[in-house]
Protein backbone atom coordinates (compact mmCIF):
# COMPACT_ATOMS: atom_id res chain seq x y z
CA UNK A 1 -1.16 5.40 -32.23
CA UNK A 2 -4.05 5.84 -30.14
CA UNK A 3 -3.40 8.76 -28.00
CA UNK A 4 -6.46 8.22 -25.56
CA UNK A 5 -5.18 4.80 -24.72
CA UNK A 6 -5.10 4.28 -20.78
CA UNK A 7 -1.93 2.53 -19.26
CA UNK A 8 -1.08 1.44 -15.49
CA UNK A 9 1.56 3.09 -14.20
CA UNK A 10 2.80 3.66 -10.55
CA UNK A 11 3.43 7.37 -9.48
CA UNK A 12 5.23 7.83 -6.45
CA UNK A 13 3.55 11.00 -5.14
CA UNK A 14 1.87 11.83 -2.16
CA UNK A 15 -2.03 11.85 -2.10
CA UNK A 16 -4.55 12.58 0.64
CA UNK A 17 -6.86 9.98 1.72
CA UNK A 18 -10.52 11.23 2.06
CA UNK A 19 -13.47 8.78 3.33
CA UNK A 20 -16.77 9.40 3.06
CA UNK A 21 -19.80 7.51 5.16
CA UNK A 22 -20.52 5.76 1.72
CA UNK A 23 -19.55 2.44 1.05
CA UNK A 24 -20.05 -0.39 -1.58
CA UNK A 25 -18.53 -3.89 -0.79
CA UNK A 26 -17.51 -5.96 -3.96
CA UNK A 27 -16.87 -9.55 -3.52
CA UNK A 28 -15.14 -10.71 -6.84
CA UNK A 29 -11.54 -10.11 -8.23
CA UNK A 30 -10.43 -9.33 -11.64
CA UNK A 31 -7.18 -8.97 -13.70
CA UNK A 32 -6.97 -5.66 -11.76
CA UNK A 33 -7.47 -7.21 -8.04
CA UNK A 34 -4.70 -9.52 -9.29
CA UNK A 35 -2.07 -6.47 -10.20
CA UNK A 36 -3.32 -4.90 -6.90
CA UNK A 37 -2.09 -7.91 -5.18
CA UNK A 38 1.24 -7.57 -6.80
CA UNK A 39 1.54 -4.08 -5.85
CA UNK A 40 0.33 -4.09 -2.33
CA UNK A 41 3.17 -7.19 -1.76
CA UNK A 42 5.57 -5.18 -2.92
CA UNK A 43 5.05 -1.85 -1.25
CA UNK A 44 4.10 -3.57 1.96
CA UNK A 45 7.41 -5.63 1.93
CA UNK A 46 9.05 -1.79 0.76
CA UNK A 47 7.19 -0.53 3.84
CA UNK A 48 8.97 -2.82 6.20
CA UNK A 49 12.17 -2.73 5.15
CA UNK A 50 12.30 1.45 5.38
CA UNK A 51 10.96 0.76 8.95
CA UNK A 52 14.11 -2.18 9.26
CA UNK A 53 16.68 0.57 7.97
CA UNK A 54 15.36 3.14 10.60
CA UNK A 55 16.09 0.74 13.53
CA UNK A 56 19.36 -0.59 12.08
CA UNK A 57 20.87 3.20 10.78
CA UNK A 58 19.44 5.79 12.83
CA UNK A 59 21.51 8.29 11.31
CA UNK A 60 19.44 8.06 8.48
CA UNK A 61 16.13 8.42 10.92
CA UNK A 62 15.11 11.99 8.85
CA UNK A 63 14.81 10.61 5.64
CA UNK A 64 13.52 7.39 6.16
CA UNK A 65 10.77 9.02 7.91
CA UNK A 66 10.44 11.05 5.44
CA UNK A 67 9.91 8.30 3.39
CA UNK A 68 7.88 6.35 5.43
CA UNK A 69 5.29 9.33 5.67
CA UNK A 70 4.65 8.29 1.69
CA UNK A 71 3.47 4.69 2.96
CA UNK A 72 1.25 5.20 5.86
CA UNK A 73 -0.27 8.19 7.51
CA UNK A 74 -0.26 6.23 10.96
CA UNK A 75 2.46 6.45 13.61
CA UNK A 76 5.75 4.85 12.70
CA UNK A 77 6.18 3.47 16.57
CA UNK A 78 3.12 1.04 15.26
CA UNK A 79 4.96 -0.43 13.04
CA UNK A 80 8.26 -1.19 14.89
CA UNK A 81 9.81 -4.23 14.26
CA UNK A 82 13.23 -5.84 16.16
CA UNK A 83 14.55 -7.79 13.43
CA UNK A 84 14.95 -7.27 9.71
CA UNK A 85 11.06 -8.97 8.60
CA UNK A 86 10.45 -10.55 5.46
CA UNK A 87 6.34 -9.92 4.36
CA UNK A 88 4.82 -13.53 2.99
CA UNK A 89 1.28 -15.16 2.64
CA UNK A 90 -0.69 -11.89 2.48
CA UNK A 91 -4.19 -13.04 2.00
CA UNK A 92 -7.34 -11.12 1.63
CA UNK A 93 -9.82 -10.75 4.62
CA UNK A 94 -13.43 -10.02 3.30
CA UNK A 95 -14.48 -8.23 0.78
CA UNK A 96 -12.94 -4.66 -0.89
CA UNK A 97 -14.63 -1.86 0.12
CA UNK A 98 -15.50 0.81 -2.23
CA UNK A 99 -15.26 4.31 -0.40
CA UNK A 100 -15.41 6.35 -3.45
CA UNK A 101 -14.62 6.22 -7.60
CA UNK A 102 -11.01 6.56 -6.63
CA UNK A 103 -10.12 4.65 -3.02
CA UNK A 104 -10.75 1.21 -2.35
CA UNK A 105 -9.89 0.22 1.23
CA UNK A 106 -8.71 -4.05 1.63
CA UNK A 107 -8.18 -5.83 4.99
CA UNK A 108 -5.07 -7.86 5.25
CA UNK A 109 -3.66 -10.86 6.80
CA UNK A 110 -0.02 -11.28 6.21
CA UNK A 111 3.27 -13.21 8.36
CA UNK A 112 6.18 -10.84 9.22
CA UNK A 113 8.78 -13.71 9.18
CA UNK A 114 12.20 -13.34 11.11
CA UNK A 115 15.22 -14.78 11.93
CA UNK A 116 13.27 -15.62 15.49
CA UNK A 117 9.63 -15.60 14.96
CA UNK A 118 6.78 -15.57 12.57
CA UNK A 119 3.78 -13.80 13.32
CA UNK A 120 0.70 -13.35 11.75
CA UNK A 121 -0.44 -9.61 11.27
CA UNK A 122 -3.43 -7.17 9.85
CA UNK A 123 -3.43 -4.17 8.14
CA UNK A 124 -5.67 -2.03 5.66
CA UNK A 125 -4.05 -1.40 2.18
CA UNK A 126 -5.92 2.25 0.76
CA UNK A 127 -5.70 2.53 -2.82
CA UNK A 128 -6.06 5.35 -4.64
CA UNK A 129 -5.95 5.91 -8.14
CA UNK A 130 -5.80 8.78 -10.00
CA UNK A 131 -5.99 9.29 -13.50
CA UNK A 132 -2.29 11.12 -14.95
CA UNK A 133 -2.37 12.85 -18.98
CA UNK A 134 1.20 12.75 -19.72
CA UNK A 135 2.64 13.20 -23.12
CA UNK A 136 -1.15 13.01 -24.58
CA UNK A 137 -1.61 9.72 -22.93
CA UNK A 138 -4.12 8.76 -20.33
CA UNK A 139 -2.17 7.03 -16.96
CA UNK A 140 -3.62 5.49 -14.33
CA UNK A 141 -1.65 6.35 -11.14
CA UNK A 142 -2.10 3.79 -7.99
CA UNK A 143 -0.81 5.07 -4.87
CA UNK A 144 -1.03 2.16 -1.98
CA UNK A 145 -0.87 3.05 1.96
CA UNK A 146 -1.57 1.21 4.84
CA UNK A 147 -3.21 1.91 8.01
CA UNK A 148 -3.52 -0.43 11.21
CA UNK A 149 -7.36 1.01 11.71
């Protein structure tokens, strides 16, 4: 077995995000823009519904900010939501922007559907990957947060 082999895998650990001035646009997707995709639904959908069990059990306000804090390094009160939201059509607005060998920074456009209303949002999904040797294998770590600016 090849021991140098890279895998994806997701590792739920806090990262700082650094930009720098520098910043290459890329315009075409790939099998890993696809699993990016995947990933950025289903955090961003995670996102919301921590933010959903905040408003609905504030006795558990500590941790789930706690929590939150792993998703986005903006204010929670941005993110606020009445009802319980379910995230659909996310769709890529322009191009992904390179900031350095590790973060990639992608606008979104998504619907935050409720029992009430539907309305179309944006937000910035920062990707960071970092490269993980466990157990003489190679990992590739993706950590996903979003920021309204």
């Amino acid at each position: 077995m090849d021991t140098n082999k890279v895998k994806n895998a997701e590792v739920n650990d806090i990262m700082v995000t650094e930009e720098t001035d520098l910043e290459i646009i890329v315009d075409n997707l790939d099998d890993e823009s696809t699993i990016n995709a995947q990933l950025i639904s289903q955090k961003l959908q995670d996102f919301y519904d921590l933010v959903a069990l905040q408003n609905e059990h504030p006795e558990f306000n500590n941790e789930v900010i706690k929590q939150l804090k792993n998703y986005t390094n903006d204010s929670i009160n941005n993110f606020i939501a009445k009802d319980f939201t379910i995230i659909k059509n996310i769709k890529r607005l322009g191009n992904i922007i390179i900031v350095n060998d590790s973060v990639q920074r992608i606008k979104l456009s998504y619907d935050k559907v409720s029992n009430s209303t539907k309305k179309t949002d944006t937000i910035y999904a920062i990707i960071t990957n970092k490269k993980v040797k466990l157990d003489n294998e190679t990992l590739i770590s993706n950590k996903i947060q979003f920021s309204k600016y």
